[in-house]
N, C-alpha and C. Protein backbone atom coordinates (compact mmCIF):
# COMPACT_ATOMS: atom_id res chain seq x y z
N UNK A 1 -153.91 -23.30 156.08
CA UNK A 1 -154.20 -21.94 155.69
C UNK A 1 -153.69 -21.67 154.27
N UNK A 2 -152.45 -22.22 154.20
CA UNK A 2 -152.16 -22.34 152.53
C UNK A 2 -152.99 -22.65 151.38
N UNK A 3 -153.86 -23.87 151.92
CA UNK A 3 -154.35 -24.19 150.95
C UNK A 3 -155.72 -23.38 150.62
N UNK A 4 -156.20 -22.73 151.89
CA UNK A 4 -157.68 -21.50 151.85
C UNK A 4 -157.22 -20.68 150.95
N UNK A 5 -155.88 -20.03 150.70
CA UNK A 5 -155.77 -19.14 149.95
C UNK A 5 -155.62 -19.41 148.57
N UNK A 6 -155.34 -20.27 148.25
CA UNK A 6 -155.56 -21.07 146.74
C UNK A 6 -156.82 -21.08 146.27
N UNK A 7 -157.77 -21.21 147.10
CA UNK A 7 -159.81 -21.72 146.67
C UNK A 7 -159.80 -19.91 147.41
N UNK A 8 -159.36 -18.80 147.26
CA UNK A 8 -160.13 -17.70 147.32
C UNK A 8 -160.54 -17.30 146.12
N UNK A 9 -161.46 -16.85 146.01
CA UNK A 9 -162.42 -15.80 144.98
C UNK A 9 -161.80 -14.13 144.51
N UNK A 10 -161.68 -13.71 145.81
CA UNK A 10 -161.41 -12.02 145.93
C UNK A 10 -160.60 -12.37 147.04
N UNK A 11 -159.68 -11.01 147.10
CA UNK A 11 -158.89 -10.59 148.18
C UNK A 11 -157.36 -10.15 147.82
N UNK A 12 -156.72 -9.58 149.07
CA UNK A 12 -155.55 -9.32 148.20
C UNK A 12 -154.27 -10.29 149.30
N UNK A 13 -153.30 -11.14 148.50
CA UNK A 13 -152.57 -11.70 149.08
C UNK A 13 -150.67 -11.10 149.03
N UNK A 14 -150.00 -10.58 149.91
CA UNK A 14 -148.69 -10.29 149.83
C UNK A 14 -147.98 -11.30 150.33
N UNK A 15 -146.99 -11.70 149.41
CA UNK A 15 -145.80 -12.52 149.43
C UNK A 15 -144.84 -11.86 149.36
N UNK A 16 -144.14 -12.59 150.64
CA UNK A 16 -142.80 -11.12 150.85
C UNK A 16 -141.48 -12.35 151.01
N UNK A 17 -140.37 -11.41 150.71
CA UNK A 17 -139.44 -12.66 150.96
C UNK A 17 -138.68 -13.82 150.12
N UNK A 18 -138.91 -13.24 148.41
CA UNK A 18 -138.88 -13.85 147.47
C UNK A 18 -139.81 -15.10 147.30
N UNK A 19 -140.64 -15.08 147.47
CA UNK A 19 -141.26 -16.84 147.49
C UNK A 19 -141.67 -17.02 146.58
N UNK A 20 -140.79 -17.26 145.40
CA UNK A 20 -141.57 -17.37 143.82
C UNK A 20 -142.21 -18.66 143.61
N UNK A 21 -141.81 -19.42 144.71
CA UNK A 21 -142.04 -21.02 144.30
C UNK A 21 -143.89 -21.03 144.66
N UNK A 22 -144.00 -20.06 145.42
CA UNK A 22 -145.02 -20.32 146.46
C UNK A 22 -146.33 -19.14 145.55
N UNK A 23 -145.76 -18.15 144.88
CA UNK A 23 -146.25 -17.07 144.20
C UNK A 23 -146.64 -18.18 142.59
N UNK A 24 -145.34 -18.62 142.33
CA UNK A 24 -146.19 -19.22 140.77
C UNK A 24 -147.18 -20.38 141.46
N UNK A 25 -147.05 -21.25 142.59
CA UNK A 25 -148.10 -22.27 142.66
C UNK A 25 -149.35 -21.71 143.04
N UNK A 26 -149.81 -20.55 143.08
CA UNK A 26 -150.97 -19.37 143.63
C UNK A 26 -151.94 -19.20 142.26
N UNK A 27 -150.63 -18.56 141.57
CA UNK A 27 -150.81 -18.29 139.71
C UNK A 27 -151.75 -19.26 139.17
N UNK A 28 -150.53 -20.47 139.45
CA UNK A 28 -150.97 -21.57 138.25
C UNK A 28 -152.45 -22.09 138.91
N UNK A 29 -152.56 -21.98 140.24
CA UNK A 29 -153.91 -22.39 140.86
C UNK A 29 -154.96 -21.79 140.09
N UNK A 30 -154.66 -20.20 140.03
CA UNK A 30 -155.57 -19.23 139.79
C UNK A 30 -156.32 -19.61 138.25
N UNK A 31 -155.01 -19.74 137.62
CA UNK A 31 -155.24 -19.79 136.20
C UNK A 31 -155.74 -21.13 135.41
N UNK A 32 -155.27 -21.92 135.69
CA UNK A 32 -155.84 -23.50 135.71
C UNK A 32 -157.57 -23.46 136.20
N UNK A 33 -158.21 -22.25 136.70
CA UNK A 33 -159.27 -22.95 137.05
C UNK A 33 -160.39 -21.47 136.79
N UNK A 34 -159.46 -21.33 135.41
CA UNK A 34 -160.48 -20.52 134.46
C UNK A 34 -160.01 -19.38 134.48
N UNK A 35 -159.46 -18.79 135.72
CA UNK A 35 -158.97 -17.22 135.56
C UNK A 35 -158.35 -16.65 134.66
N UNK A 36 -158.63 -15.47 134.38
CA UNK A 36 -157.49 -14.27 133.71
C UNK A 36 -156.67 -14.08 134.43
N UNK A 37 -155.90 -13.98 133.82
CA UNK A 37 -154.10 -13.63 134.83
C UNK A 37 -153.58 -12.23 134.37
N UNK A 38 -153.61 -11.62 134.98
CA UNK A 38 -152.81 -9.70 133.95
C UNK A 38 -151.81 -9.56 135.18
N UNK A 39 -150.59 -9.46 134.66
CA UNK A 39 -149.52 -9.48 135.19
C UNK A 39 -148.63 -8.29 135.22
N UNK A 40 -148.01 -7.23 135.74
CA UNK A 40 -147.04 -6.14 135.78
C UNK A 40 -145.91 -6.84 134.68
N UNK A 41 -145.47 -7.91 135.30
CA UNK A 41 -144.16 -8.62 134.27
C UNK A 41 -144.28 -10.39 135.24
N UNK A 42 -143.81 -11.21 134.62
CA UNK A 42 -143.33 -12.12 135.73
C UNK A 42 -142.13 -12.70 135.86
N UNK A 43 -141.94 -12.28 136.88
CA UNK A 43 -140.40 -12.68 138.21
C UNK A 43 -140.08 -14.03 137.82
N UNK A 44 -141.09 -15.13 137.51
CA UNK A 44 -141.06 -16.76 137.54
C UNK A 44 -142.06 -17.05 136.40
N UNK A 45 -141.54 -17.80 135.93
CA UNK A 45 -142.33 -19.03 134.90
C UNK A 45 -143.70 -19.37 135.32
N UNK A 46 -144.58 -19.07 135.02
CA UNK A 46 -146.08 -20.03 134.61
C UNK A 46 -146.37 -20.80 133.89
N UNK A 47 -147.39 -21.40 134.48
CA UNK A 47 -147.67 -22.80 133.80
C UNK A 47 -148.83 -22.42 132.82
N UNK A 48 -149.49 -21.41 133.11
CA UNK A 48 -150.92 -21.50 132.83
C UNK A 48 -150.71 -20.25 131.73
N UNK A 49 -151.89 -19.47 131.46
CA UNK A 49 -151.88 -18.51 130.60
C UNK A 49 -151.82 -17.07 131.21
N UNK A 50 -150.83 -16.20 131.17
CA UNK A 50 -150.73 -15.20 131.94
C UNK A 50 -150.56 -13.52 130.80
N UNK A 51 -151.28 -12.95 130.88
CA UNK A 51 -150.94 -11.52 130.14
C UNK A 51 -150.26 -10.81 130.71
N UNK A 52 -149.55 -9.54 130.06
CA UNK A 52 -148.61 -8.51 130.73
C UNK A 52 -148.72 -7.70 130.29
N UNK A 53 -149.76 -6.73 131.37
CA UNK A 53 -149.68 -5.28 131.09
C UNK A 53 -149.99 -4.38 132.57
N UNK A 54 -150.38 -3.21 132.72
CA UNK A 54 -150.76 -2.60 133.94
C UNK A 54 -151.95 -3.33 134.23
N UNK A 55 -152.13 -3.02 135.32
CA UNK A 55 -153.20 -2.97 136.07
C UNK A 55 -154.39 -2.21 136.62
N UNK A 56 -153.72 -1.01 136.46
CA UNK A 56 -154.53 0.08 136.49
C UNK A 56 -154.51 0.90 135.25
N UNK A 57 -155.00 -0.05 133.94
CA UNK A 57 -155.47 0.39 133.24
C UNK A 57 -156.39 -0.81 132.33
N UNK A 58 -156.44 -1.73 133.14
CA UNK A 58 -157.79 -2.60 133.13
C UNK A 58 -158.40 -2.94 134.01
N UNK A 59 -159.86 -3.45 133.55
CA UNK A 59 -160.59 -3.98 135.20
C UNK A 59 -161.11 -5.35 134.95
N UNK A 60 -160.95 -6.00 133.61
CA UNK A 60 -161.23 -7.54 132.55
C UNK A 60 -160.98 -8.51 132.91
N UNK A 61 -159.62 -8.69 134.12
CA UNK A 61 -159.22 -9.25 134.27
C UNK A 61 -159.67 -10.27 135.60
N UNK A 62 -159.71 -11.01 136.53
CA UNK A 62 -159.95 -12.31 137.30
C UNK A 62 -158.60 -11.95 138.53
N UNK A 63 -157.75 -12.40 138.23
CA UNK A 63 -156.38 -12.14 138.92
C UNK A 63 -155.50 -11.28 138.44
N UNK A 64 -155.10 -10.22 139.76
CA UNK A 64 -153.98 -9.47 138.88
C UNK A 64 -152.34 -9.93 139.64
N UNK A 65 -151.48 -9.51 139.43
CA UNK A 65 -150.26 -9.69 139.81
C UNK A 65 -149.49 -9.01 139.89
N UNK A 66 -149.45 -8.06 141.08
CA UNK A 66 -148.14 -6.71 141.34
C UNK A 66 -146.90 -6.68 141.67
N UNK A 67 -146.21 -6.84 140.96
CA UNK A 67 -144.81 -7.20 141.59
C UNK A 67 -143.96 -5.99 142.78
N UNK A 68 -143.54 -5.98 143.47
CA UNK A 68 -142.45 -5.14 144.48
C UNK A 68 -143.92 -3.97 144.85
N UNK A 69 -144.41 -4.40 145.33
CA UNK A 69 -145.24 -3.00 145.68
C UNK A 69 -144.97 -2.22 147.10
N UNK A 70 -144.51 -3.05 147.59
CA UNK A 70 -143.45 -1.66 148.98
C UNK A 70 -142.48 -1.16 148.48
N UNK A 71 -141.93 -1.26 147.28
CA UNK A 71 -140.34 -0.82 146.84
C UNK A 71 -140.69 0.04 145.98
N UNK A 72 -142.23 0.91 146.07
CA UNK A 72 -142.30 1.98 144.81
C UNK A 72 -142.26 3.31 145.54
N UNK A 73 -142.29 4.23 144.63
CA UNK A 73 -142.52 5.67 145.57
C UNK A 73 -143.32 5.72 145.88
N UNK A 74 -143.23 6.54 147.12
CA UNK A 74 -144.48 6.99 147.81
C UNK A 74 -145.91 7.24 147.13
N UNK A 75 -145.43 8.14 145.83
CA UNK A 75 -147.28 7.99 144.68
C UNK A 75 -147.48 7.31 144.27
N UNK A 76 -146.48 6.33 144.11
CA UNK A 76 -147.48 4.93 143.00
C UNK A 76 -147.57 4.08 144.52
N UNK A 77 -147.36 3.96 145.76
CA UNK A 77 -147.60 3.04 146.63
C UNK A 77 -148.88 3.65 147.05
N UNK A 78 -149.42 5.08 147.15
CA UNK A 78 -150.61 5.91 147.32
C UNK A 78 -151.42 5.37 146.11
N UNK A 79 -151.47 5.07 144.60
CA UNK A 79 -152.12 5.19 143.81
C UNK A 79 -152.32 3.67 143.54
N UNK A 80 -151.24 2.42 144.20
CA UNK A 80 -151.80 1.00 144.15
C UNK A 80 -153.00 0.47 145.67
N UNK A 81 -152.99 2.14 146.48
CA UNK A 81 -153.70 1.54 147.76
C UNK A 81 -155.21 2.02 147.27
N UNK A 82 -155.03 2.95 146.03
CA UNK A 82 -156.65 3.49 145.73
C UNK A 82 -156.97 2.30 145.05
N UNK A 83 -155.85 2.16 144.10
CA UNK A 83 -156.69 0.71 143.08
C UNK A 83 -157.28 -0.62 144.27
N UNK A 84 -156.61 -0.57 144.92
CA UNK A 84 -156.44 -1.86 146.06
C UNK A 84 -157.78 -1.51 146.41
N UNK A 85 -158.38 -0.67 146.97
CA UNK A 85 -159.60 0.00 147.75
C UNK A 85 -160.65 -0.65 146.47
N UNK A 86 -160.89 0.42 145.68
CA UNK A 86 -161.73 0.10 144.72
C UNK A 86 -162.00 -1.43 144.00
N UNK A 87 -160.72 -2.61 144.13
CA UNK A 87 -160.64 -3.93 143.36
C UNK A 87 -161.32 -4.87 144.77
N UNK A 88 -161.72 -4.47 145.74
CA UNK A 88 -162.11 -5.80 146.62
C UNK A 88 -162.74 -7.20 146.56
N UNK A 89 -163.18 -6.87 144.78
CA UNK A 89 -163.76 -7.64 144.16
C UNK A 89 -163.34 -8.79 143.24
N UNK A 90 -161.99 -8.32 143.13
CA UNK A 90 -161.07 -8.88 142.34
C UNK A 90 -159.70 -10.23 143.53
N UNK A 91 -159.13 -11.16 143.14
CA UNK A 91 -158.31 -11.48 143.62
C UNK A 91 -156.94 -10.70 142.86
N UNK A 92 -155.99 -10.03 143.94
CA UNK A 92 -154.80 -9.60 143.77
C UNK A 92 -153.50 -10.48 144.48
N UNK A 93 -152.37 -10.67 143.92
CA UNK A 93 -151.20 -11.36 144.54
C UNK A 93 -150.18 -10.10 144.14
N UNK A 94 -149.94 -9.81 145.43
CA UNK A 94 -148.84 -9.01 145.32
C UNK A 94 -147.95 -9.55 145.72
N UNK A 95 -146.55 -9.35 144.67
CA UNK A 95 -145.27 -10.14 144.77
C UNK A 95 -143.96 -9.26 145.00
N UNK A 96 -143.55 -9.47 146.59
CA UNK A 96 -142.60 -8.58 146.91
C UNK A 96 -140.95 -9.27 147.40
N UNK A 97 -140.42 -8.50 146.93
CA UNK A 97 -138.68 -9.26 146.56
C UNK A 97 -138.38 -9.29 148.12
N UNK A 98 -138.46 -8.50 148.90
CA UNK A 98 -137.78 -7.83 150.20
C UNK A 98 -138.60 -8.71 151.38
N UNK A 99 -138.23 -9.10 152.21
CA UNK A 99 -138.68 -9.87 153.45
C UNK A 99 -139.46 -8.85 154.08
N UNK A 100 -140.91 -8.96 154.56
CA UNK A 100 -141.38 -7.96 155.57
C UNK A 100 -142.45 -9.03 156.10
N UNK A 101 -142.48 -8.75 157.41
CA UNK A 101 -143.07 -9.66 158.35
C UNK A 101 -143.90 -8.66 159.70
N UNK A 102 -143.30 -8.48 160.55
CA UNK A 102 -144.14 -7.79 161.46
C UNK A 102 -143.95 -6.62 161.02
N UNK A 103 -143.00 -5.81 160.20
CA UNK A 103 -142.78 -4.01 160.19
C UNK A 103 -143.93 -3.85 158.80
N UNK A 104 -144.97 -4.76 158.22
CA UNK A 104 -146.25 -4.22 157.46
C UNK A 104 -146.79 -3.37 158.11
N UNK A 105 -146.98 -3.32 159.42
CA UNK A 105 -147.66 -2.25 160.46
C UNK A 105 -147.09 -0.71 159.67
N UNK A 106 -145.92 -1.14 159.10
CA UNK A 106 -145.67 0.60 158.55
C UNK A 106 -146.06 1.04 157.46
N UNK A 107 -146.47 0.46 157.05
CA UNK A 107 -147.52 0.46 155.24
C UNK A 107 -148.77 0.83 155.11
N UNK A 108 -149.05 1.52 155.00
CA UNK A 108 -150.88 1.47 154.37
C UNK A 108 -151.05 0.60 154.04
N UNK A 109 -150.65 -0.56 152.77
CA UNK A 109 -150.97 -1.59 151.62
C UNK A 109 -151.80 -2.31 153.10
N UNK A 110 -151.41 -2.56 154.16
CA UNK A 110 -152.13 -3.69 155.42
C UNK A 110 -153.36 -3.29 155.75
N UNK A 111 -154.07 -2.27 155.59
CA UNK A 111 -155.17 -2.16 155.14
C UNK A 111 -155.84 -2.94 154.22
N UNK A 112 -155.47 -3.09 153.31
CA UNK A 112 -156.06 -3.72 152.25
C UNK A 112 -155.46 -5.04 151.54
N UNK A 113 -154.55 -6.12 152.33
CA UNK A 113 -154.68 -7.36 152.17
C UNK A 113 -155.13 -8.10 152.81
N UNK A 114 -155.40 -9.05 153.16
CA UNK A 114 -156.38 -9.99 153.43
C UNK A 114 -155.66 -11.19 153.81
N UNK A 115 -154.03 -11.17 153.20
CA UNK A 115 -153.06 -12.30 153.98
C UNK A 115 -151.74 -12.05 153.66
N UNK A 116 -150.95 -12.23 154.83
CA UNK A 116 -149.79 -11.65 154.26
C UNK A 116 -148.74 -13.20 154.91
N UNK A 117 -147.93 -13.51 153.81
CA UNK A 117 -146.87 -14.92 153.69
C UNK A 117 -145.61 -14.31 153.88
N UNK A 118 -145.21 -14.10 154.72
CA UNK A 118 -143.61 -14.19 154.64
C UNK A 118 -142.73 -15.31 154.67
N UNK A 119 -141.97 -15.17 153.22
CA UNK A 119 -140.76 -16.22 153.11
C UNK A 119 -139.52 -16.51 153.55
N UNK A 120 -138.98 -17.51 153.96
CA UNK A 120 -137.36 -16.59 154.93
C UNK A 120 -137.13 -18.40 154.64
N UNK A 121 -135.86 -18.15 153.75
CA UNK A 121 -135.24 -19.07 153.73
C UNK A 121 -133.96 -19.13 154.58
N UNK A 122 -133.71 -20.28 155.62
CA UNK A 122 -132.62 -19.83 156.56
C UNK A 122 -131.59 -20.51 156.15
N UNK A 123 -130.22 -20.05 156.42
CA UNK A 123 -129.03 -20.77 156.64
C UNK A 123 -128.89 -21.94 156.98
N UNK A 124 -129.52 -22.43 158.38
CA UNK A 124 -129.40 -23.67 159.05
C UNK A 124 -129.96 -24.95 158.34
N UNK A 125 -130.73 -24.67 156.72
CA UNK A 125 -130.88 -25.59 156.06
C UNK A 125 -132.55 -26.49 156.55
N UNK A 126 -133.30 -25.25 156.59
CA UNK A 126 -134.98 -25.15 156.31
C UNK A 126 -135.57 -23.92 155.84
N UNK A 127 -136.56 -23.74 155.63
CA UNK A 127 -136.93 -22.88 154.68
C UNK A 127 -138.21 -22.59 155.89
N UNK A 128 -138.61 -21.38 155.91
CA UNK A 128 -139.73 -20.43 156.90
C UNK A 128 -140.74 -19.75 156.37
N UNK A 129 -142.27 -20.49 156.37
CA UNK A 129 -143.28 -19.65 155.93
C UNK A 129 -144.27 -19.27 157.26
N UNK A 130 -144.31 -17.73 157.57
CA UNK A 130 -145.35 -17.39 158.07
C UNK A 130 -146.18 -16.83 157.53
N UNK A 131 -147.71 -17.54 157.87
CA UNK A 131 -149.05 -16.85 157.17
C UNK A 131 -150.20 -16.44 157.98
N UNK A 132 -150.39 -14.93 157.87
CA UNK A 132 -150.77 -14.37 158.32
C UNK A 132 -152.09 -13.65 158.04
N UNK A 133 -153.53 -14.28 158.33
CA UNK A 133 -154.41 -13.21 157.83
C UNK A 133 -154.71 -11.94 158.43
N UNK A 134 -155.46 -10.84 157.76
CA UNK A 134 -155.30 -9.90 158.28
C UNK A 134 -156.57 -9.08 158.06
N UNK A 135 -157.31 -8.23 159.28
CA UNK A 135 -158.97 -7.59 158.80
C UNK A 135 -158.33 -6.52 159.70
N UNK A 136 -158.97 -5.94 158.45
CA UNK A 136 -158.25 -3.96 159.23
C UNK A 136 -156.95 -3.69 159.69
N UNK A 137 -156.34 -4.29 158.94
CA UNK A 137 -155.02 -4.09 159.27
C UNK A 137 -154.18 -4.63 160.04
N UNK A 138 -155.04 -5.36 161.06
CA UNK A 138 -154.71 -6.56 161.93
C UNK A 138 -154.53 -7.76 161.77
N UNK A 139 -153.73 -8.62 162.67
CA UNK A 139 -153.20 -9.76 162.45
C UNK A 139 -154.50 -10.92 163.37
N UNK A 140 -155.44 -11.71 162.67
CA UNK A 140 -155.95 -12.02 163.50
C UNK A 140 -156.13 -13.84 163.57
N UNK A 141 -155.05 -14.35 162.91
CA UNK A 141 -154.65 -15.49 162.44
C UNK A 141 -153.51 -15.50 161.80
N UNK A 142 -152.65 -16.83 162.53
CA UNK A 142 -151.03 -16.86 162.46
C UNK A 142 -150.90 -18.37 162.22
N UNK A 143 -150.20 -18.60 161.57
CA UNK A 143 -149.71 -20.08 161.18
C UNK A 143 -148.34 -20.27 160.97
N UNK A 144 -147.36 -20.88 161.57
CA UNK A 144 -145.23 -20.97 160.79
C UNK A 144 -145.55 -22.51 160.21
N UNK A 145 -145.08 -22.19 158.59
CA UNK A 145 -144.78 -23.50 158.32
C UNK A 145 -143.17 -23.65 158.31
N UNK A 146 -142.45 -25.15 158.47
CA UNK A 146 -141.23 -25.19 158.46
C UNK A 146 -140.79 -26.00 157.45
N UNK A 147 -139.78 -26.00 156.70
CA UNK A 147 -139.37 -27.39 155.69
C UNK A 147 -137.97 -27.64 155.62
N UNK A 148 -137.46 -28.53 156.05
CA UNK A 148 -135.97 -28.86 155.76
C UNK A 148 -135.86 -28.88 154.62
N UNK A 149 -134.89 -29.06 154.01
CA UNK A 149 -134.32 -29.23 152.74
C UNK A 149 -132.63 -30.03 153.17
């Protein structure tokens, strides 16, 4: 399922959980294979060619890149779910610092992604990806990847 979301076109993908490793290898996919990249700021290093500015104040762009978008106020989390609505056309990676896994159910934004990755690096010395697609808000495909380290 990891790798479907790399060869998408459109859609919107949330990475929760810090997973920068997993967020720039998305990027550099994106961008390596012709895309525009317009970026809020970036959290992690790219490989490829990436711009930095809003997002909702272009539409030029191929891929955009939102960083923390559950951690805004209530109007700009209302005013990234209109842009979200209107871009279905566009691929979006939204990049969120904070772990959220089953409590998306409390968000609007689950409406309008299309897969949601939670990262959870554990103590016991492996690292936890669940990926989750999602239509209407629902969970209707589940995958755990595991990795020692």
């Amino acid at each position: 399922m990891l790798k479907r979301i790399a060869e998408l076109d459109s859609g919107a993908v949330l990475i929760t959980g810090d997973g920068k490793r997993l967020a720039r290898i998305y990027i550099n996919a994106w961008s390596k294979s012709g895309r525009r990249v317009l970026a809020e700021y970036l959290p992690f290093q790219v490989g490829g060619d990436a711009y930095i500015g809003s997002p909702f104040e272009s539409d030029d762009f191929d891929v955009y890149l939102m960083v923390d978008p559950l951690s805004r106020p209530k109007a700009e989390r209302e005013r990234l779910n209109e842009w979200l609505a209107k871009h279905r056309d566009k691929l979006v990676l939204l990049y969120e610092h904070k772990y959220v896994k089953d409590s998306i159910t409390r968000y609007e934004i689950r409406n309008h992604i299309d897969y949601l990755i939670a990262y959870k690096r554990e103590t016991v010395g492996f690292e936890r990806v669940d990926v989750m697609r999602l239509e209407n808000g629902r969970v209707v495909e589940s995958k755990t990847y595991v990795r020692r380290y």
